[in-house]
PDB file of N, CA and C in Angstrom:
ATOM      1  N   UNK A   1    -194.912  31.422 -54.247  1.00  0.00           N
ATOM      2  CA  UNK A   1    -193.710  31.990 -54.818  1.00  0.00           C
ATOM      3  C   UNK A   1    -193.908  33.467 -55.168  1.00  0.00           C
ATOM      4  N   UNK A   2    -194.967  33.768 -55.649  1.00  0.00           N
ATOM      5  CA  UNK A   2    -195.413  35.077 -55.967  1.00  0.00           C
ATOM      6  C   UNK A   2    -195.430  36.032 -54.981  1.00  0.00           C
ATOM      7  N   UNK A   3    -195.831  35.927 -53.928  1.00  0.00           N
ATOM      8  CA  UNK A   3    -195.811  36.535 -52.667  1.00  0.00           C
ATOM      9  C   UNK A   3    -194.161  36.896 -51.816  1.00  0.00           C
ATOM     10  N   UNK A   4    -193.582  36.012 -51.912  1.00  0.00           N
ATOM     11  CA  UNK A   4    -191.959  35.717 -51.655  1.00  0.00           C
ATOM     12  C   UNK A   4    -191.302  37.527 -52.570  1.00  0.00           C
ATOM     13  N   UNK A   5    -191.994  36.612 -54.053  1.00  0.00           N
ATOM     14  CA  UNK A   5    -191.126  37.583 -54.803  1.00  0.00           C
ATOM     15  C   UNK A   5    -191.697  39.131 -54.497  1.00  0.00           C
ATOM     16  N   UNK A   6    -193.028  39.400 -54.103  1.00  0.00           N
ATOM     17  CA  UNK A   6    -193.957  40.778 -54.132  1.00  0.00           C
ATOM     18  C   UNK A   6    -193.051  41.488 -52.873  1.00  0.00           C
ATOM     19  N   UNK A   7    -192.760  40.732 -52.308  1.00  0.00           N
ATOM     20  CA  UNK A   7    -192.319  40.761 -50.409  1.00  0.00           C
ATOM     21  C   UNK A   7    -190.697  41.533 -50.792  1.00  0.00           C
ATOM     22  N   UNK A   8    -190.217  40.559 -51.705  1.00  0.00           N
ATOM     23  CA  UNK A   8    -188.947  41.262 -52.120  1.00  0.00           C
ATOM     24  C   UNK A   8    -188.756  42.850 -52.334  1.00  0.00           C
ATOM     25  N   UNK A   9    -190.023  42.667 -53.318  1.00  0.00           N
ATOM     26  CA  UNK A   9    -189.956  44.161 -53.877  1.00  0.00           C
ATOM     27  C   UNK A   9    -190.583  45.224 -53.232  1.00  0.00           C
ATOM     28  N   UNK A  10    -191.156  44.932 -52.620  1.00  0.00           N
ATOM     29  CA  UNK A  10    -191.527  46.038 -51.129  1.00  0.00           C
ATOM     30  C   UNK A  10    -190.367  46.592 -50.711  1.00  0.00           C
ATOM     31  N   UNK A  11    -189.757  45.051 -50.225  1.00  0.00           N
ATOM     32  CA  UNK A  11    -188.325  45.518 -49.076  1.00  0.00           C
ATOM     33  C   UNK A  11    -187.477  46.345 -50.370  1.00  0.00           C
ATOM     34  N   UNK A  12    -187.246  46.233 -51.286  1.00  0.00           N
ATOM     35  CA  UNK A  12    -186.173  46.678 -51.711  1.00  0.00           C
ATOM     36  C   UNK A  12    -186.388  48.166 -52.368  1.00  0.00           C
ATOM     37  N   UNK A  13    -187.912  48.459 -52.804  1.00  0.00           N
ATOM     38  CA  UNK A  13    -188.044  49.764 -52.790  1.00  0.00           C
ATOM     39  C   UNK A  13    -187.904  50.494 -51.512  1.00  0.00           C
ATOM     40  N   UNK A  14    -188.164  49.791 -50.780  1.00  0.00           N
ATOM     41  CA  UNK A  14    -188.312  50.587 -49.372  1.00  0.00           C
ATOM     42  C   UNK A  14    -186.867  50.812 -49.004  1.00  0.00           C
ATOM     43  N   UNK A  15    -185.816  49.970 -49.235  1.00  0.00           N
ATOM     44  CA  UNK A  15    -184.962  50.244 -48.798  1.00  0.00           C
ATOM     45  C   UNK A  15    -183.965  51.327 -49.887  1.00  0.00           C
ATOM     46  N   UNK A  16    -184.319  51.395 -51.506  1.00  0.00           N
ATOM     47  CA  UNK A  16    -184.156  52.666 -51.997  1.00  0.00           C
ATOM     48  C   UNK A  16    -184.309  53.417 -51.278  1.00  0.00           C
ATOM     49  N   UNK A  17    -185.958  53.813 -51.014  1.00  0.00           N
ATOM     50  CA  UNK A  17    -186.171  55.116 -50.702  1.00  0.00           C
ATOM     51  C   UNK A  17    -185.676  55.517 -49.279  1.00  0.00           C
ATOM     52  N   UNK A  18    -184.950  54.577 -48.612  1.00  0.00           N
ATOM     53  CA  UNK A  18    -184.417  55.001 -46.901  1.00  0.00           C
ATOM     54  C   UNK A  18    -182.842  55.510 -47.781  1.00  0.00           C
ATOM     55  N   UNK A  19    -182.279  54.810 -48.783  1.00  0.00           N
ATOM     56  CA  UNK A  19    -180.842  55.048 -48.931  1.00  0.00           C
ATOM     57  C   UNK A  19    -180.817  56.696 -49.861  1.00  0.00           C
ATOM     58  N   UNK A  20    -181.958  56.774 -49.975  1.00  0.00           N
ATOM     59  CA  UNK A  20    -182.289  57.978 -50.967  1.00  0.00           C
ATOM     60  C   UNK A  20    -182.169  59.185 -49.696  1.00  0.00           C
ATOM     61  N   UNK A  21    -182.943  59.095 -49.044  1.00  0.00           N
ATOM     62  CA  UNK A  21    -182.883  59.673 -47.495  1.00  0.00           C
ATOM     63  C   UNK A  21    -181.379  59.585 -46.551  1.00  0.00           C
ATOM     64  N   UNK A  22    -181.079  58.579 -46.716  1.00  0.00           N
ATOM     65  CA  UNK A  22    -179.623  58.787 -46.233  1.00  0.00           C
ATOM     66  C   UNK A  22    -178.939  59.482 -46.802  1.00  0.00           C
ATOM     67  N   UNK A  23    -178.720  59.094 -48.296  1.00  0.00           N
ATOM     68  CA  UNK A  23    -178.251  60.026 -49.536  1.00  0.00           C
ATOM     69  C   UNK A  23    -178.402  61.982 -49.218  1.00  0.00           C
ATOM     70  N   UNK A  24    -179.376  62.424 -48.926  1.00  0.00           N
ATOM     71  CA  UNK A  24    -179.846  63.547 -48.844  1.00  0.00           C
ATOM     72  C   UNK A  24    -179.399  63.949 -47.462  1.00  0.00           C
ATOM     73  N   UNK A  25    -179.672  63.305 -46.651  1.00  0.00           N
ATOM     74  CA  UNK A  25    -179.064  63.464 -45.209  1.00  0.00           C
ATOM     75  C   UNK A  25    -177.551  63.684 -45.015  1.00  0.00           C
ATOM     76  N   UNK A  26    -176.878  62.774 -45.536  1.00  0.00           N
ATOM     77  CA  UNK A  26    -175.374  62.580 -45.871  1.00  0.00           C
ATOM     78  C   UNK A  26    -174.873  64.036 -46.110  1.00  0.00           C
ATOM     79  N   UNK A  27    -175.326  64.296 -47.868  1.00  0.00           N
ATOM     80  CA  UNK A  27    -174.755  65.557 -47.923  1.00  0.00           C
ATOM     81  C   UNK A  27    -175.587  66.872 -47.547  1.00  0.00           C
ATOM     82  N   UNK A  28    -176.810  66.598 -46.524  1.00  0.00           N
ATOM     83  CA  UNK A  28    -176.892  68.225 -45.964  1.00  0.00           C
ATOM     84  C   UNK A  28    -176.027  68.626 -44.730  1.00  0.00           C
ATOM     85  N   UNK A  29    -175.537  67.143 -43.821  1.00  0.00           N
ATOM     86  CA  UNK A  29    -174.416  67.306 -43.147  1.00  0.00           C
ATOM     87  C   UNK A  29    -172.985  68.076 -43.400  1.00  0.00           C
ATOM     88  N   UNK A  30    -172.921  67.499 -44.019  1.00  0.00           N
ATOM     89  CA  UNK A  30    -171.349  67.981 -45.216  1.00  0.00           C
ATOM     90  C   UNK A  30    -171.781  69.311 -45.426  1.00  0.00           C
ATOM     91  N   UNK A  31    -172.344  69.521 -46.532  1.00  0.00           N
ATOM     92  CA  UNK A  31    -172.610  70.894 -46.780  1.00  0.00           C
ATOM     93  C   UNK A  31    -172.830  71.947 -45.483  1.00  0.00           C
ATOM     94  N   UNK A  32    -173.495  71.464 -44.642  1.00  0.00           N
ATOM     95  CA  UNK A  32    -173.440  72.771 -43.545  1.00  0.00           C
ATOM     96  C   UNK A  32    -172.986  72.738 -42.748  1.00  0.00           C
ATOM     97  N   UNK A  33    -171.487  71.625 -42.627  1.00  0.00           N
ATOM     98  CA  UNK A  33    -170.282  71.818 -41.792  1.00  0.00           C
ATOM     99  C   UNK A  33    -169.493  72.591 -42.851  1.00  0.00           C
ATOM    100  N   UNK A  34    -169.413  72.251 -44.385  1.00  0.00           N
ATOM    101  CA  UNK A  34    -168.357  72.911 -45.006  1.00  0.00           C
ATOM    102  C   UNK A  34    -168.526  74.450 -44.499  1.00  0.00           C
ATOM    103  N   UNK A  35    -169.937  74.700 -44.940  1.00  0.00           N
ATOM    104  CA  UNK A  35    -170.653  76.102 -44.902  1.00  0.00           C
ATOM    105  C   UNK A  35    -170.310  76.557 -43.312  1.00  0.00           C
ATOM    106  N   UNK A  36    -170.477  75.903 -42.607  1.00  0.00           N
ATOM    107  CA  UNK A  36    -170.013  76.714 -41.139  1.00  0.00           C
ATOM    108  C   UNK A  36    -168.393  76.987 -40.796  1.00  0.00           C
ATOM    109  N   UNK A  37    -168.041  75.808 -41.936  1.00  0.00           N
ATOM    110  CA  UNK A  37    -166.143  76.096 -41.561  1.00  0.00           C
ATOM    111  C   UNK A  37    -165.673  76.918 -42.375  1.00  0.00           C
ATOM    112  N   UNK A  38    -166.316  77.848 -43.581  1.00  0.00           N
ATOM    113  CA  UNK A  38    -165.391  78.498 -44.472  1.00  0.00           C
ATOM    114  C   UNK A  38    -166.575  79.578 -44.342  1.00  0.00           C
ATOM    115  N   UNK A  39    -167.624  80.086 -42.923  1.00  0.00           N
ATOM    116  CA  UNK A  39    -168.161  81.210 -42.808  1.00  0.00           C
ATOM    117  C   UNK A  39    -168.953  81.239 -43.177  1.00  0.00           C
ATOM    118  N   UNK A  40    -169.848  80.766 -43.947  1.00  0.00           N
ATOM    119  CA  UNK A  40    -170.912  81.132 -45.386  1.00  0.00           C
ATOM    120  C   UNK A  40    -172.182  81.045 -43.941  1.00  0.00           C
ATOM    121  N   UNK A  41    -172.299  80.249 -43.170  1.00  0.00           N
ATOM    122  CA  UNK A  41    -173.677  80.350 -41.997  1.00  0.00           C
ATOM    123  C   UNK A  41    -173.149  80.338 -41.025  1.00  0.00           C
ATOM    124  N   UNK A  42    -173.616  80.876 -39.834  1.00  0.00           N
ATOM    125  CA  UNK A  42    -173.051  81.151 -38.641  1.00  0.00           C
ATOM    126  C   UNK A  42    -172.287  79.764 -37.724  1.00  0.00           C
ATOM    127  N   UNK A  43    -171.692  79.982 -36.972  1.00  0.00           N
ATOM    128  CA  UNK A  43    -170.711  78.439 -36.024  1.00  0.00           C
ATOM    129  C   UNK A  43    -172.196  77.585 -35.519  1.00  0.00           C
ATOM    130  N   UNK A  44    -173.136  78.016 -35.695  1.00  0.00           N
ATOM    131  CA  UNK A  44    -174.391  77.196 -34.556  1.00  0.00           C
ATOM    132  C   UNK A  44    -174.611  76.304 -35.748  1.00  0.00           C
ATOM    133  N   UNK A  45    -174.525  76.668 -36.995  1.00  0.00           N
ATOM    134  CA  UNK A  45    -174.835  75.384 -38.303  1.00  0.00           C
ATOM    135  C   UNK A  45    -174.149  74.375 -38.035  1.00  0.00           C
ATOM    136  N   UNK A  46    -173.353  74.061 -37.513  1.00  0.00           N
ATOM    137  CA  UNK A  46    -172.114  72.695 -37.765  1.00  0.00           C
ATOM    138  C   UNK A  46    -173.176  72.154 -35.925  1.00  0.00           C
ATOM    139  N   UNK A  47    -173.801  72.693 -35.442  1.00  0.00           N
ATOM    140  CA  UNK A  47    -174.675  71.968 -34.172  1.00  0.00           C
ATOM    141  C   UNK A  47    -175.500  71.085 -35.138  1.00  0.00           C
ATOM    142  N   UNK A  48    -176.301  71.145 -36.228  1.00  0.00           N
ATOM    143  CA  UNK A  48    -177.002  70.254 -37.269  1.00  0.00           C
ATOM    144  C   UNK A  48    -176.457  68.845 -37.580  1.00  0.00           C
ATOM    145  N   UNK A  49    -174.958  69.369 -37.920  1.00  0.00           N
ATOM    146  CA  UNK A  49    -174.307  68.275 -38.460  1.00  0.00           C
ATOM    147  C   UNK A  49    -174.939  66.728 -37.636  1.00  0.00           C
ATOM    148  N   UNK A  50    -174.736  66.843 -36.407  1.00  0.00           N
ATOM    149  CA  UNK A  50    -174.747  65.816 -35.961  1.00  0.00           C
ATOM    150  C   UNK A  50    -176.243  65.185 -35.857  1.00  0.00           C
ATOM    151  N   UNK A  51    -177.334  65.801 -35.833  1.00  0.00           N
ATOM    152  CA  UNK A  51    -178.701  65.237 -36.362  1.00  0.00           C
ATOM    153  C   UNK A  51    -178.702  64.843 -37.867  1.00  0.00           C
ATOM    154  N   UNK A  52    -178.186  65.721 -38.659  1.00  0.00           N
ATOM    155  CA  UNK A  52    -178.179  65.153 -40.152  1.00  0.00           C
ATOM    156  C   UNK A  52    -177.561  63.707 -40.319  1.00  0.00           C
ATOM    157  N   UNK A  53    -176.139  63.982 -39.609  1.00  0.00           N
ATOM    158  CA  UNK A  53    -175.628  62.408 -39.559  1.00  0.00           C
ATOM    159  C   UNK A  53    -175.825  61.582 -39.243  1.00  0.00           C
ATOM    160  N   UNK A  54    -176.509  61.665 -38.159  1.00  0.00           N
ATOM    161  CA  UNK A  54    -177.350  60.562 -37.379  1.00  0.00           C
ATOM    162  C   UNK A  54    -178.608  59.668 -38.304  1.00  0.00           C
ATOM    163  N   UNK A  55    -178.789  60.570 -39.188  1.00  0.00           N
ATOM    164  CA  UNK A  55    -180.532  59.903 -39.933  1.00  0.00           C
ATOM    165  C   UNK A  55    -179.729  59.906 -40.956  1.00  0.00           C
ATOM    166  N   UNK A  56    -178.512  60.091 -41.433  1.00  0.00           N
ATOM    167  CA  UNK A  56    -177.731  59.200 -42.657  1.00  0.00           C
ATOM    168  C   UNK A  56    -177.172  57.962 -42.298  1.00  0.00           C
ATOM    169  N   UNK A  57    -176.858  57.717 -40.822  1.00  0.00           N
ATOM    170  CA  UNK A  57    -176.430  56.263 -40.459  1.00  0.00           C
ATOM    171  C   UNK A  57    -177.320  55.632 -40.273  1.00  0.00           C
ATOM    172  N   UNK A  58    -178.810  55.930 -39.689  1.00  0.00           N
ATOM    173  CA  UNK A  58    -179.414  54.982 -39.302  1.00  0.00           C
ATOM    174  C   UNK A  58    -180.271  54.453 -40.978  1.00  0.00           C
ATOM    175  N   UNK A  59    -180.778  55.675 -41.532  1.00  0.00           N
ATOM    176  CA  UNK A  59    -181.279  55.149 -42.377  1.00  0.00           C
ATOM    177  C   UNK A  59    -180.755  54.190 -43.206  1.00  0.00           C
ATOM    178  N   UNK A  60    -179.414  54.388 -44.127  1.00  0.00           N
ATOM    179  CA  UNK A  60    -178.685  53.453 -44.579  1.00  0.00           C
ATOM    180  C   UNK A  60    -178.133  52.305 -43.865  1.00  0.00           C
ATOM    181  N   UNK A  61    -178.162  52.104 -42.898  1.00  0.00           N
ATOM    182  CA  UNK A  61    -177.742  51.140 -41.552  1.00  0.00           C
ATOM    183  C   UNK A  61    -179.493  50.081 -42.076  1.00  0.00           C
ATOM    184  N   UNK A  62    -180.460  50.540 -42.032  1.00  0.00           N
ATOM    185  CA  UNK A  62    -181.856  50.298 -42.529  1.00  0.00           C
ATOM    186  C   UNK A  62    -182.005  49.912 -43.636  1.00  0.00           C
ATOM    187  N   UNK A  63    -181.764  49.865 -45.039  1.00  0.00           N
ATOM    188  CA  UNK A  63    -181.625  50.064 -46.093  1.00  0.00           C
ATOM    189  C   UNK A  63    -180.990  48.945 -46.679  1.00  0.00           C
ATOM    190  N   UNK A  64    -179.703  48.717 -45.791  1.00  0.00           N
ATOM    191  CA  UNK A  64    -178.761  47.183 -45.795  1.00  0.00           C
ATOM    192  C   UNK A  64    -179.437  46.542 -45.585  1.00  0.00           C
ATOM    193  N   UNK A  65    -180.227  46.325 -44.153  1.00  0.00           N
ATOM    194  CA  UNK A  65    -181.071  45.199 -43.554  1.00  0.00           C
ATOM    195  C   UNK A  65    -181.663  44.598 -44.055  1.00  0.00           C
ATOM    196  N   UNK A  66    -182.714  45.825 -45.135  1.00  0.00           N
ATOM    197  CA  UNK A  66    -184.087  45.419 -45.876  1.00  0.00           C
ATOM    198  C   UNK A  66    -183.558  44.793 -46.712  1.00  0.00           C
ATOM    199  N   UNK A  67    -182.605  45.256 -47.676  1.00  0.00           N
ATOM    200  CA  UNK A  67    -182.218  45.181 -49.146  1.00  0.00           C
ATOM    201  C   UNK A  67    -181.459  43.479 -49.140  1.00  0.00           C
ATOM    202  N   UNK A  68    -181.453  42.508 -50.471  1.00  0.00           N
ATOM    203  CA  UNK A  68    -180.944  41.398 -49.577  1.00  0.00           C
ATOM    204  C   UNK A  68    -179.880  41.461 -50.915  1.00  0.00           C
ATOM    205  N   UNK A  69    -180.114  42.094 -51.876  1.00  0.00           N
ATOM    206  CA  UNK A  69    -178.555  42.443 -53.288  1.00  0.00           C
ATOM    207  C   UNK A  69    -178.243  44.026 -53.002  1.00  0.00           C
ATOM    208  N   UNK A  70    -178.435  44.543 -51.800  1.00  0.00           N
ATOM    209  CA  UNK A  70    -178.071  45.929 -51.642  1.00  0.00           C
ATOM    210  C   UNK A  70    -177.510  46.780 -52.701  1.00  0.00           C
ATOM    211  N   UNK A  71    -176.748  46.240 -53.745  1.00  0.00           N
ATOM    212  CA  UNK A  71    -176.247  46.828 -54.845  1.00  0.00           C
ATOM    213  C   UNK A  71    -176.919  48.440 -55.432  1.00  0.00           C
ATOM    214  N   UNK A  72    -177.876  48.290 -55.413  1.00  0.00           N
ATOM    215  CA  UNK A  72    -178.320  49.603 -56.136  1.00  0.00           C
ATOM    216  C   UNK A  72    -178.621  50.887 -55.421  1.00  0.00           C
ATOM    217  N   UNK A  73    -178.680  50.189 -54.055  1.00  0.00           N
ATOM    218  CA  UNK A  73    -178.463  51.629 -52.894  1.00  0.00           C
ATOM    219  C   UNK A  73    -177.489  52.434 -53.345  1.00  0.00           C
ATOM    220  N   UNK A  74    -176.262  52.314 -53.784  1.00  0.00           N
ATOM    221  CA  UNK A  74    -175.191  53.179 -54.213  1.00  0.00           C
ATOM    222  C   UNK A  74    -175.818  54.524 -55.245  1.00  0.00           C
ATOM    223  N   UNK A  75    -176.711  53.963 -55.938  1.00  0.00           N
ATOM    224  CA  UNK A  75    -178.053  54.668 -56.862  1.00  0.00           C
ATOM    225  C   UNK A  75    -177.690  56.113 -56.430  1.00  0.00           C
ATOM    226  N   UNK A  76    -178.832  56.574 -55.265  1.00  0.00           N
ATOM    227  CA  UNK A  76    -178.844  57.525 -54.670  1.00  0.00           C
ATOM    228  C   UNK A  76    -177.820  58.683 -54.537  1.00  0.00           C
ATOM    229  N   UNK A  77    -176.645  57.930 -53.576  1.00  0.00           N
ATOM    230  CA  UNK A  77    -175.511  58.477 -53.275  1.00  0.00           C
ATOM    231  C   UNK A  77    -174.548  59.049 -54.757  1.00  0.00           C
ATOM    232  N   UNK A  78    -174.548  58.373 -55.708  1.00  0.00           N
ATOM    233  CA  UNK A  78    -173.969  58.765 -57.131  1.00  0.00           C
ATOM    234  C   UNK A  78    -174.448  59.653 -57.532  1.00  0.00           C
ATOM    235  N   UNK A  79    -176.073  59.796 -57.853  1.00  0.00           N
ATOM    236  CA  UNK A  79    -176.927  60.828 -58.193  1.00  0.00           C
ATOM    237  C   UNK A  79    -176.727  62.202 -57.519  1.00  0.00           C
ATOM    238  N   UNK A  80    -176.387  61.952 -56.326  1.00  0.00           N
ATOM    239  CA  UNK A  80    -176.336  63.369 -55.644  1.00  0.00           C
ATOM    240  C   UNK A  80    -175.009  64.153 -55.384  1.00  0.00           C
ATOM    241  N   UNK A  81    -174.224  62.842 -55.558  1.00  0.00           N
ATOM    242  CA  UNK A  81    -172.570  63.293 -55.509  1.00  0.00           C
ATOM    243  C   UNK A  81    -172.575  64.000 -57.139  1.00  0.00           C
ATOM    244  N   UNK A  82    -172.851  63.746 -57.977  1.00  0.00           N
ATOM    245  CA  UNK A  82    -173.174  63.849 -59.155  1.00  0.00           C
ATOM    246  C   UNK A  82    -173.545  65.666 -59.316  1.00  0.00           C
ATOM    247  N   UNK A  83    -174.962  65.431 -58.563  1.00  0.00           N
ATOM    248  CA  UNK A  83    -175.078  67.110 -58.421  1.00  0.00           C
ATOM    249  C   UNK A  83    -174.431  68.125 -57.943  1.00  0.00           C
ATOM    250  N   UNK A  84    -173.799  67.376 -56.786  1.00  0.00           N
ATOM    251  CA  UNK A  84    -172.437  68.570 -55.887  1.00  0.00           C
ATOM    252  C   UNK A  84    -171.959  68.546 -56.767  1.00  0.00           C
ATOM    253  N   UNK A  85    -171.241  67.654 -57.463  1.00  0.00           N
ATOM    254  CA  UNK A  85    -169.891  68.440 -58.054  1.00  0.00           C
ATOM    255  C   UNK A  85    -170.503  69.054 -59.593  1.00  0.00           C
ATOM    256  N   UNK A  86    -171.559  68.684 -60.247  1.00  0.00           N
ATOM    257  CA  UNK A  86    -171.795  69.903 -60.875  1.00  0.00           C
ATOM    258  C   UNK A  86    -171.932  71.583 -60.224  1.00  0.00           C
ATOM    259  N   UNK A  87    -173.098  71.346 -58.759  1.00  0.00           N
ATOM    260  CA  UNK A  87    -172.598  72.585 -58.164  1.00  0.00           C
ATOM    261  C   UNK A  87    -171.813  73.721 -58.087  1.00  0.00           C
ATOM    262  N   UNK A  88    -170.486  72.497 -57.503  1.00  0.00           N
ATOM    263  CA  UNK A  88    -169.459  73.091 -57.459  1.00  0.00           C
ATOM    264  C   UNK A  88    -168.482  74.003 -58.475  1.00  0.00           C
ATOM    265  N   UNK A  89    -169.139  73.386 -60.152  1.00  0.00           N
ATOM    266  CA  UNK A  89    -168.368  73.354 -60.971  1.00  0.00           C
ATOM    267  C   UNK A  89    -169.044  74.644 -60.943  1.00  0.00           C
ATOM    268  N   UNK A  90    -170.752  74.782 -61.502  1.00  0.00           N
ATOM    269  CA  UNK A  90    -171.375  75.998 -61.798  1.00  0.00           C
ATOM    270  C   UNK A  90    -171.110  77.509 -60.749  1.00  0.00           C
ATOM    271  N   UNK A  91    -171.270  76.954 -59.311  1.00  0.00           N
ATOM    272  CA  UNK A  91    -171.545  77.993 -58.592  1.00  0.00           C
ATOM    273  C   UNK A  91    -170.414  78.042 -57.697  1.00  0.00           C
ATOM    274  N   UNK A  92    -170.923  77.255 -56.254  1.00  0.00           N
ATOM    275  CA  UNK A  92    -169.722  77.470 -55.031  1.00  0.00           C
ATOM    276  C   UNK A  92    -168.785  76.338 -55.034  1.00  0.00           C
ATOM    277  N   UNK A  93    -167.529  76.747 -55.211  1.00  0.00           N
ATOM    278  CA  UNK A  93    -166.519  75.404 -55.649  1.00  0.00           C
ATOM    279  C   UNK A  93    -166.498  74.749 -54.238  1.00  0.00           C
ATOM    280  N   UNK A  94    -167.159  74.797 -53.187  1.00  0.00           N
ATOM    281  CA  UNK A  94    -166.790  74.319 -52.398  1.00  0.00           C
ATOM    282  C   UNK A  94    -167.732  73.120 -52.533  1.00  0.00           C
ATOM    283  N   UNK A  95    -168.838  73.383 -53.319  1.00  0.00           N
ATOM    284  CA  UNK A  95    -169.437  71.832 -53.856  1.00  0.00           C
ATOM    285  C   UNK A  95    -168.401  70.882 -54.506  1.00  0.00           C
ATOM    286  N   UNK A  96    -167.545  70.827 -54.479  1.00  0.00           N
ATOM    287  CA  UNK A  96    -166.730  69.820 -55.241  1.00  0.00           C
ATOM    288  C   UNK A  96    -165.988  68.491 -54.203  1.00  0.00           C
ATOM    289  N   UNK A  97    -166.027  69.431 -53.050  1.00  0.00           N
ATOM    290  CA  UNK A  97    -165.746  68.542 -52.027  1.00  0.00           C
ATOM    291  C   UNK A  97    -167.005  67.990 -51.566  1.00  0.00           C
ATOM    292  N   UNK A  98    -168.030  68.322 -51.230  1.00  0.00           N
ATOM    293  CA  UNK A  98    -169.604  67.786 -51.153  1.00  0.00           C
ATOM    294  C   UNK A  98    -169.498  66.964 -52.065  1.00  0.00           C
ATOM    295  N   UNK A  99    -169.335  67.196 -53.232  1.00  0.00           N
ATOM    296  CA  UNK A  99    -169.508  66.014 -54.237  1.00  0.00           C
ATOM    297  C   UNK A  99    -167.872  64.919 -54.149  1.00  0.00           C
ATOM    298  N   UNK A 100    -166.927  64.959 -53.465  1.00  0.00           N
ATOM    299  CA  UNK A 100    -166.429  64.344 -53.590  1.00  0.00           C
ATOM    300  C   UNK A 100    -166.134  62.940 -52.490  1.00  0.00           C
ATOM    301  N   UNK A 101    -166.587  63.923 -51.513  1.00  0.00           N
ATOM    302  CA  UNK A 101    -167.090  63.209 -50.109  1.00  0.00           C
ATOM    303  C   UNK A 101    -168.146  62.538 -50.319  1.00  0.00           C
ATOM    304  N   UNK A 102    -169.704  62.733 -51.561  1.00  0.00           N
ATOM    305  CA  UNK A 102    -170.050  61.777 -51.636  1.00  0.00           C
ATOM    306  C   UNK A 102    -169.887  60.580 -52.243  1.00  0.00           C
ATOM    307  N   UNK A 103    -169.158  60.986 -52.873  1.00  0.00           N
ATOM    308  CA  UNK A 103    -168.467  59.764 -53.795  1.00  0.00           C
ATOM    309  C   UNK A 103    -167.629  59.005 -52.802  1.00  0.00           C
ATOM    310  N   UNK A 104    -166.861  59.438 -52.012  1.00  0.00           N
ATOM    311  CA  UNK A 104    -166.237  58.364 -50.877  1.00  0.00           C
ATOM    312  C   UNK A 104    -167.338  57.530 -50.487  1.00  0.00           C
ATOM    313  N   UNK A 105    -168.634  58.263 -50.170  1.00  0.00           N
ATOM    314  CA  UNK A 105    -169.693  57.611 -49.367  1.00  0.00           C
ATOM    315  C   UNK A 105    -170.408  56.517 -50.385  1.00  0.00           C
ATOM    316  N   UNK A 106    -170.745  56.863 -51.668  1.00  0.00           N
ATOM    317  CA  UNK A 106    -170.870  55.667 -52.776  1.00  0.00           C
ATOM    318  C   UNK A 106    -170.011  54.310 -52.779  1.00  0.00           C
ATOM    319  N   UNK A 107    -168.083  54.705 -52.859  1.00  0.00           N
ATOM    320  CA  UNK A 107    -167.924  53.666 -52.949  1.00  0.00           C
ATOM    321  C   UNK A 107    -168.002  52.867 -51.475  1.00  0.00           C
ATOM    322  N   UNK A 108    -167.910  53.235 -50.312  1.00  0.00           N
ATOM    323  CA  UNK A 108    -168.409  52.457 -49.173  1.00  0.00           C
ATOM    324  C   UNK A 108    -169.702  52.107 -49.275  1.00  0.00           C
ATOM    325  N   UNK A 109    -170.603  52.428 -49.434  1.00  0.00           N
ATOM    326  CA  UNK A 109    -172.046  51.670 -49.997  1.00  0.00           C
ATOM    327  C   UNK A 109    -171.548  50.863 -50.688  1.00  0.00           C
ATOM    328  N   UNK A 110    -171.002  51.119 -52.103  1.00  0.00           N
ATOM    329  CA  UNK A 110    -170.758  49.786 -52.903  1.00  0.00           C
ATOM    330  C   UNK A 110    -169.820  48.422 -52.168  1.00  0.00           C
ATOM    331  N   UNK A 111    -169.258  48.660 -51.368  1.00  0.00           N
ATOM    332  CA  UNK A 111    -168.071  47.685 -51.028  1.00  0.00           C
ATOM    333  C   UNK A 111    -168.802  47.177 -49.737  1.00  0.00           C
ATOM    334  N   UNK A 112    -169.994  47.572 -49.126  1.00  0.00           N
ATOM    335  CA  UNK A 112    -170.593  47.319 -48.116  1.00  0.00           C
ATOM    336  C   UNK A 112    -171.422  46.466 -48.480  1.00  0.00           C
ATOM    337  N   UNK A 113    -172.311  46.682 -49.579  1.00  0.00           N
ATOM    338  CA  UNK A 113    -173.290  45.743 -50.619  1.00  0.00           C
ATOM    339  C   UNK A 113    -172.397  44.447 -51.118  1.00  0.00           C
ATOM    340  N   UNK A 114    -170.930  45.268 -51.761  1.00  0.00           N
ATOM    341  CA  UNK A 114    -170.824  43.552 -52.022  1.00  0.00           C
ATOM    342  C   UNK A 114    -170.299  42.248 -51.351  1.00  0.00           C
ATOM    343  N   UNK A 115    -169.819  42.830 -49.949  1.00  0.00           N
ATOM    344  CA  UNK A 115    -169.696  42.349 -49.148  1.00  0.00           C
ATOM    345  C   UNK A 115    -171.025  40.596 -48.509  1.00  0.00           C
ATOM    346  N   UNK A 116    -172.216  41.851 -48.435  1.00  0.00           N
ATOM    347  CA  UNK A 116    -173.375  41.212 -48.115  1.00  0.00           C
ATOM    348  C   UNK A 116    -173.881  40.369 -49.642  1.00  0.00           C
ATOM    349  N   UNK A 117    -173.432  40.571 -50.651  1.00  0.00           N
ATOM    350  CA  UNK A 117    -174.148  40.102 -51.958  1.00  0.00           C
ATOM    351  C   UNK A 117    -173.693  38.398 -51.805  1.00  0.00           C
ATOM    352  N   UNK A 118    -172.307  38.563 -51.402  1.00  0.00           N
ATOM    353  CA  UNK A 118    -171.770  37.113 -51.209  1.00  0.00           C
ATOM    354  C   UNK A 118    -172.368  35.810 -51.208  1.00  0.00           C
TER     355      UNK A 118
END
């Protein structure tokens, strides 16, 4: 039984730290499409987008698999939506949409988890 439960907690840190990585991936996408659409880095930045996005789907796509109460993956994504929109508040308001887009992306994590919690 001990082993069962050790096995758990492997998978489920592990699958934190992939949703933590998605989390981070998520919004460096966002951010350097916003940043390429309102000028701030040149038109070749929004070419990124689509590698950033790619290792935010797969990882969290990963993360589900491992995780078997997925619930706390949302963790990540809150924390960082959290920071955009302070960002936004302190510095470039265009963090507010970074932070608000991640919050779209939280509650789909959450509604994706409780789906599987069933």
């Amino acid at each position: 039984m001990a082993g069962k439960e050790s096995q758990t907690a492997v998978k489920n840190a592990l699958a934190f730290v992939l949703a933590a990585v998605s989390a981070y991936a998520f919004s460096f996408a966002i951010d350097l499409l916003l940043d390429g659409l309102f000028g701030i880095y040149a038109n070749t930045a929004v070419l990124a987008v689509g590698t950033w996005g790619g290792i935010a789907i797969i990882t969290i796509i990963a993360a589900v698999c491992l995780a078997p109460d997925g619930r706390f993956l949302v963790i990540p994504f809150v924390v960082i939506a959290l920071l955009a929109l302070f960002g936004g508040i302190v510095a470039r308001h265009y963090g507010l949409m970074v932070g608000a887009l991640m919050l779209v992306q939280s509650a789909a994590i959450w509604l994706m988890t409780a789906r599987r919690a069933r």
